[in-house]
Protein backbone atom coordinates (compact mmCIF):
# COMPACT_ATOMS: atom_id res chain seq x y z
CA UNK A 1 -15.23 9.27 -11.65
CA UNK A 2 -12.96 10.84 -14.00
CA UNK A 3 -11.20 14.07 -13.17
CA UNK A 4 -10.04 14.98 -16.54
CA UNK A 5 -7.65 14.01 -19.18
CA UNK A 6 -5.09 11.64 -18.66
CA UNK A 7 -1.64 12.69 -18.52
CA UNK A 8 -2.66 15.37 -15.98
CA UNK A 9 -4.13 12.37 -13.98
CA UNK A 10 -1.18 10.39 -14.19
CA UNK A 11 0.29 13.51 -12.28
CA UNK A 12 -1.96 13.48 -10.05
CA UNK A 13 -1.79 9.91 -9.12
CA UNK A 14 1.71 9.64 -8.69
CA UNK A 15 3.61 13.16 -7.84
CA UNK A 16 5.30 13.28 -11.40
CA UNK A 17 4.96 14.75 -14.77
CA UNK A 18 4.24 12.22 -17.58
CA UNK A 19 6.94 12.70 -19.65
CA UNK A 20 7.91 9.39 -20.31
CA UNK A 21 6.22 7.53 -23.10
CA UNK A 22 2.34 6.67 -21.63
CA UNK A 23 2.10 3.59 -19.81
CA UNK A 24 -1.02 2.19 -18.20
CA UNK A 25 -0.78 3.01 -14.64
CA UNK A 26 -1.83 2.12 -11.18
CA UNK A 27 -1.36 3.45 -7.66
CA UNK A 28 -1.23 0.87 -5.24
CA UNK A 29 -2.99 2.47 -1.97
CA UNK A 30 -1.15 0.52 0.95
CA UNK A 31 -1.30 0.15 4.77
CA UNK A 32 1.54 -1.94 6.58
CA UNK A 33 -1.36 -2.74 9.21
CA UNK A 34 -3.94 -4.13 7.02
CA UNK A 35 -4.30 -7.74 6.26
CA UNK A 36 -5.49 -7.77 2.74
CA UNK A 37 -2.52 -5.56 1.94
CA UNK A 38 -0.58 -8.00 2.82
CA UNK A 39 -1.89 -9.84 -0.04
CA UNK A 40 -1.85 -7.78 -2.46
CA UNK A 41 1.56 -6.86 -1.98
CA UNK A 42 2.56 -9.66 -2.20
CA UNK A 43 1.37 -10.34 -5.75
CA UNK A 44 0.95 -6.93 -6.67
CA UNK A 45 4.45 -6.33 -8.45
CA UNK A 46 4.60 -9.83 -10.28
CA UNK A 47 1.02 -8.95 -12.12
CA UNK A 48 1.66 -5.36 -12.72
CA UNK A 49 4.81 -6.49 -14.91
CA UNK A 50 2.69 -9.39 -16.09
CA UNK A 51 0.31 -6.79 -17.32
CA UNK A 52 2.56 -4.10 -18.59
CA UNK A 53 1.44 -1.52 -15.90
CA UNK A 54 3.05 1.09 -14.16
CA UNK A 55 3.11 0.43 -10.38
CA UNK A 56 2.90 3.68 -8.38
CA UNK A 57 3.33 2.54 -4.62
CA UNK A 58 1.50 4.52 -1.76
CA UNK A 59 2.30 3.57 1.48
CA UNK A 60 -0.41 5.47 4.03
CA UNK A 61 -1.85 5.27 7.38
CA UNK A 62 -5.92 4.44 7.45
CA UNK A 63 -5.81 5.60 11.39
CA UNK A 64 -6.61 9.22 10.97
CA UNK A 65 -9.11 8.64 8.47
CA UNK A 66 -10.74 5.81 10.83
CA UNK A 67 -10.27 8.81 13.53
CA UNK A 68 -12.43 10.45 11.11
CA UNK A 69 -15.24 7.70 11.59
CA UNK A 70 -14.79 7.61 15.27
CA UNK A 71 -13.10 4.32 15.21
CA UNK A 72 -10.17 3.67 17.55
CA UNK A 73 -8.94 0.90 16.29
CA UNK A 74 -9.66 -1.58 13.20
CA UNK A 75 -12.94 -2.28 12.13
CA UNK A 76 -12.00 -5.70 12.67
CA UNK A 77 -11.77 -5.38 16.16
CA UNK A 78 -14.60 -3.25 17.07
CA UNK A 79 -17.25 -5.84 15.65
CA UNK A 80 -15.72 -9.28 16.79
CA UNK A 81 -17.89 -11.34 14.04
CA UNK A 82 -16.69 -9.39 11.35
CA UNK A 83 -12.88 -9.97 12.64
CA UNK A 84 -13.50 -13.56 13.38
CA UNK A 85 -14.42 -14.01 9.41
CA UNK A 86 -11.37 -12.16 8.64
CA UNK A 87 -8.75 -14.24 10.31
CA UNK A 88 -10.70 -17.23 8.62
CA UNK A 89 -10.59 -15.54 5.33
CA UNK A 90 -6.98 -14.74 5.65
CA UNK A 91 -6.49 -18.45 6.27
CA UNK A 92 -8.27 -19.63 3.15
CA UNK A 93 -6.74 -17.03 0.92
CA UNK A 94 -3.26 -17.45 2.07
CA UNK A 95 -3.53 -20.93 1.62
CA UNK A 96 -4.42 -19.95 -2.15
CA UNK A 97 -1.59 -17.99 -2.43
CA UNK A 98 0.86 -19.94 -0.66
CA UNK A 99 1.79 -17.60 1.74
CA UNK A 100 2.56 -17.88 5.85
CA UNK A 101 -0.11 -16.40 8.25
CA UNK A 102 0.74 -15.43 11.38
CA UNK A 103 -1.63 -13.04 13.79
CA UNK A 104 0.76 -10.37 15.24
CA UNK A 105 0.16 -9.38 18.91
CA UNK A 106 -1.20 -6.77 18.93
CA UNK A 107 -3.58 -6.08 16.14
CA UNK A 108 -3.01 -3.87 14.14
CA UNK A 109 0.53 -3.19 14.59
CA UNK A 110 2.17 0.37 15.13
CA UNK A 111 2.76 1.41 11.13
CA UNK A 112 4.14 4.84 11.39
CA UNK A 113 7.91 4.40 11.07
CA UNK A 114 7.42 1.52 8.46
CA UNK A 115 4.70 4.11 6.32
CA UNK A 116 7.53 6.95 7.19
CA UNK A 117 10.06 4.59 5.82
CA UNK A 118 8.08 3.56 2.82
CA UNK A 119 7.29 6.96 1.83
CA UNK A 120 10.69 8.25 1.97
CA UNK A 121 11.63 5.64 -0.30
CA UNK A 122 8.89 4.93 -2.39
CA UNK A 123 10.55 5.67 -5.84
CA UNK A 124 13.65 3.44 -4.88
CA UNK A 125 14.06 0.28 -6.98
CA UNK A 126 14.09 -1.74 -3.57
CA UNK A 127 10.18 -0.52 -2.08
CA UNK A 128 8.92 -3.42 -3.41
CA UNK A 129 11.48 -5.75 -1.87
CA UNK A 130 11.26 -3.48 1.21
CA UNK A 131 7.30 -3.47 1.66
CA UNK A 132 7.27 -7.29 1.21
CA UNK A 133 9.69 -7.83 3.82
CA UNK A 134 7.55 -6.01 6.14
CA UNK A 135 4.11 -7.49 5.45
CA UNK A 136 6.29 -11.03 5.73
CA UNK A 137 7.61 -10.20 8.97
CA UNK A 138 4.11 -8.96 10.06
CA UNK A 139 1.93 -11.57 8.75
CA UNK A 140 4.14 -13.98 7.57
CA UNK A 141 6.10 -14.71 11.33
CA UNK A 142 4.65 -12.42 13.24
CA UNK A 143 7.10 -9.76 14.55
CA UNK A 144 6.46 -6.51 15.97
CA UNK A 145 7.00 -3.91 12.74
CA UNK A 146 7.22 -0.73 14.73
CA UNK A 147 10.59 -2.26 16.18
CA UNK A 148 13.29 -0.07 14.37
CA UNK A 149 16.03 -3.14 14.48
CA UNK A 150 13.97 -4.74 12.64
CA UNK A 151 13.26 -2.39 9.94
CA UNK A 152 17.02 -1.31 9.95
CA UNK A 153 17.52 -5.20 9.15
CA UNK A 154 14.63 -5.22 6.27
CA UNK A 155 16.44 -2.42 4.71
CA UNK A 156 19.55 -3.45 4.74
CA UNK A 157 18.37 -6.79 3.23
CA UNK A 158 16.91 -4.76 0.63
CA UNK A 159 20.09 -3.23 -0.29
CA UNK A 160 19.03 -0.22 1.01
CA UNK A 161 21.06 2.45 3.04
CA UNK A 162 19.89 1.80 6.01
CA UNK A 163 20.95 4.37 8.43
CA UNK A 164 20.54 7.31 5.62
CA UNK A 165 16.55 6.54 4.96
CA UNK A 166 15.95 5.83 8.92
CA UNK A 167 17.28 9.41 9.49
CA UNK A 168 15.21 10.41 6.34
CA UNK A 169 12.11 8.73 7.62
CA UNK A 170 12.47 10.75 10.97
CA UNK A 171 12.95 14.11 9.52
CA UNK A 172 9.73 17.10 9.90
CA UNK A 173 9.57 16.45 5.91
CA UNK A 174 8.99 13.22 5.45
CA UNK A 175 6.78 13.46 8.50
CA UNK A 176 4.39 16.30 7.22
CA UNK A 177 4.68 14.76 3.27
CA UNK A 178 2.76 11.63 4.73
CA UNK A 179 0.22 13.51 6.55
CA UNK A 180 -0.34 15.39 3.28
CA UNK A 181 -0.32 11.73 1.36
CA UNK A 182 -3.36 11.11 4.00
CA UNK A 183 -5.32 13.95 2.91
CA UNK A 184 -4.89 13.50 -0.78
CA UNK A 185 -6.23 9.44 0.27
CA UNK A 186 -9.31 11.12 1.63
CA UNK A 187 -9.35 13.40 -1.53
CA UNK A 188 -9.07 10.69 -3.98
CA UNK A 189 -12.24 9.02 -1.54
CA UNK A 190 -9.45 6.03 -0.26
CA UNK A 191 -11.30 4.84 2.90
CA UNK A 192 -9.96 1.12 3.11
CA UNK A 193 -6.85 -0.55 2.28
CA UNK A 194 -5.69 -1.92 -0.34
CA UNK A 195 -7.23 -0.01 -2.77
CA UNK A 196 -6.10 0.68 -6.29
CA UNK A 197 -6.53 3.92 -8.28
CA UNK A 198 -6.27 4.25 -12.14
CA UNK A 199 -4.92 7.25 -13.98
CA UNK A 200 -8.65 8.56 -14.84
CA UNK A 201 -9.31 8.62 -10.74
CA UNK A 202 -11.25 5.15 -10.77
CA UNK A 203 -10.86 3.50 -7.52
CA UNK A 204 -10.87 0.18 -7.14
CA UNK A 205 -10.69 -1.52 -3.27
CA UNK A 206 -9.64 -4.91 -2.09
CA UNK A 207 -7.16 -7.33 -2.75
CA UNK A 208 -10.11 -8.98 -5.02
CA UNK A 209 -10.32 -6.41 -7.07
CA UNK A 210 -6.17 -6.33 -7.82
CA UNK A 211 -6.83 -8.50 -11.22
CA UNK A 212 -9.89 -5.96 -12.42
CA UNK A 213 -8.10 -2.76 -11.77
CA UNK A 214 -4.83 -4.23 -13.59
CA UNK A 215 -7.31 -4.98 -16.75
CA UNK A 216 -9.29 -1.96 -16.33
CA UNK A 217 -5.88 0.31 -16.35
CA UNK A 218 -4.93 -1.74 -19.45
CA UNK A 219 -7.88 -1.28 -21.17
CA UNK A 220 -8.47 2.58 -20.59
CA UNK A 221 -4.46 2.86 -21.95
CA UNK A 222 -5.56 1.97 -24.99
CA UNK A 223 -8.85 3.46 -25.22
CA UNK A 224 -9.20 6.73 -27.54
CA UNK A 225 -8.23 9.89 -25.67
C-alpha cells in the first residue's frame, strides 16, 4: 500500500512539509458521530505520546461517502442486529476503558459544525482537549453536539477563542477545505471511522486496531529507507 518514500508521505498525510526532524507518524481519521471514535479518542493522545508518535488529527464526515453507498444513515441503523451488537459492544468496551456511555437521541448526531470546528482548528494545541469534550458530551452524557452553545462552551473550556474559530468554522473556506478533506478520505480508501493511516499510506481501521497501527508506525520509523 505504499505510495512512495516517506517524507513525501508524511506530506501527504498531514498537509505539511517534513522539515522537522522525522518522527513516526499517524493520522487519526475521526468522525464526531461514530461510536468507536469515541474510543479511540479518548485514548488516542495518551498512547501516541506513550509511543513517541506524531498524532496528525483528521476530523471528517463519513455521510457523503455513506451517500456514496446509498446509505442514509449509519450502518448501524439500517441493519438493526448489527446496531443492537454495537450498543452492547460499546457497553463492554467502555466498561474496559472506564468511560460513561450514553446513547444520544438521535443517532448519529448532526457533526458538521463540530467537524467544521475541528478542522479549523486541528493544528491548535487544544484539538485534543476540544475533540474529547465533544465525544464526552456525545457519548459520555448524551447532549445534542450540533447545538452551537454547547460547542461555544467546549471551546471555551478548552482555552480556545471561542467566538474567533466559530466565525472561522462558518466561513466558505473552512467549509470547502473539509469537503476537500472528504475526498482525499476516499482517496486514501477511508470508508469507516476511526481509522488510522501511517506515513507509507497503510491504513489501519477500528478502535482495535489503535495499539497495531501505533507499533506498526514505530516500527516502519525505524526501518531502513
Amino acid at each position: 500500500m505504499s505510495e512512495g518514500s516517506r517524507p513525501n508521505d508524511t506530506q501527504n498525510i498531514d498537509g505539511h512539509g517534513s522539515s522537522e526532524i522525522r518522527q513516526p507518524t499517524v493520522a487519526f481519521w475521526y468522525e464526531f458521530a461514530s461510536t468507536y471514535s469515541y474510543l479511540s479518542a479518548m485514548r488516542i493522545e495518551t498512547l501516541a505520546s506513550e509511543y513517541g508518535v506524531r498524532l496528525i488529527w483528521r476530523p471528517f464526515l463519513l455521510g457523503p461517502i455513506f451517500q456514496k453507498q446509498g446509505w442514509t444513515t449509519s450502518p448501524f441503523n439500517l441493519m438493526p442486529a448489527k446496531g443492537r451488537y454495537m450498543w452492547r459492544d460499546m457497553a463492554r468496551q467502555c466498561a474496559r476503558y472506564g468511560l460513561p456511555l450514553q446513547v444520544p437521541d438521535p443517532f448519529p448526531q448532526a457533526s458538521l459544525l463540530a467537524a467544521r470546528i475541528a478542522h479549523a482548528c486541528r493544528d491548535t494545541p487544544w484539538i485534543g482537549a476540544f475533540t474529547r469534550a465533544v465525544f464526552m458530551a456525545e457519548f459520555g452524557t448524551g447532549r445534542d453536539i450540533s447545538d452551537e452553545a454547547l460547542l461555544a462552551d467546549l471551546l471555551l473550556e478548552a482555552g480556545a477563542p471561542a467566538k474567533g474559530i466559530l466565525e472561522s468554522a462558518k466561513s466558505p473556506g473552512i467549509k470547502n477545505e473539509l469537503r476537500d478533506t472528504v475526498k482525499e478520505a476516499e482517496n486514501c480508501g477511508i470508508f469507516g471511522a476511526p481509522s488510522f493511516r501511517l506515513a507509507d499510506g497503510d491504513l489501519f481501521w477500528g478502535d482495535d486496531r489503535l495499539e497495531q497501527a501505533l507499533e506498526t508506525a514505530v516500527r516502519i520509523d525505524g526501518a531502513p529507507a
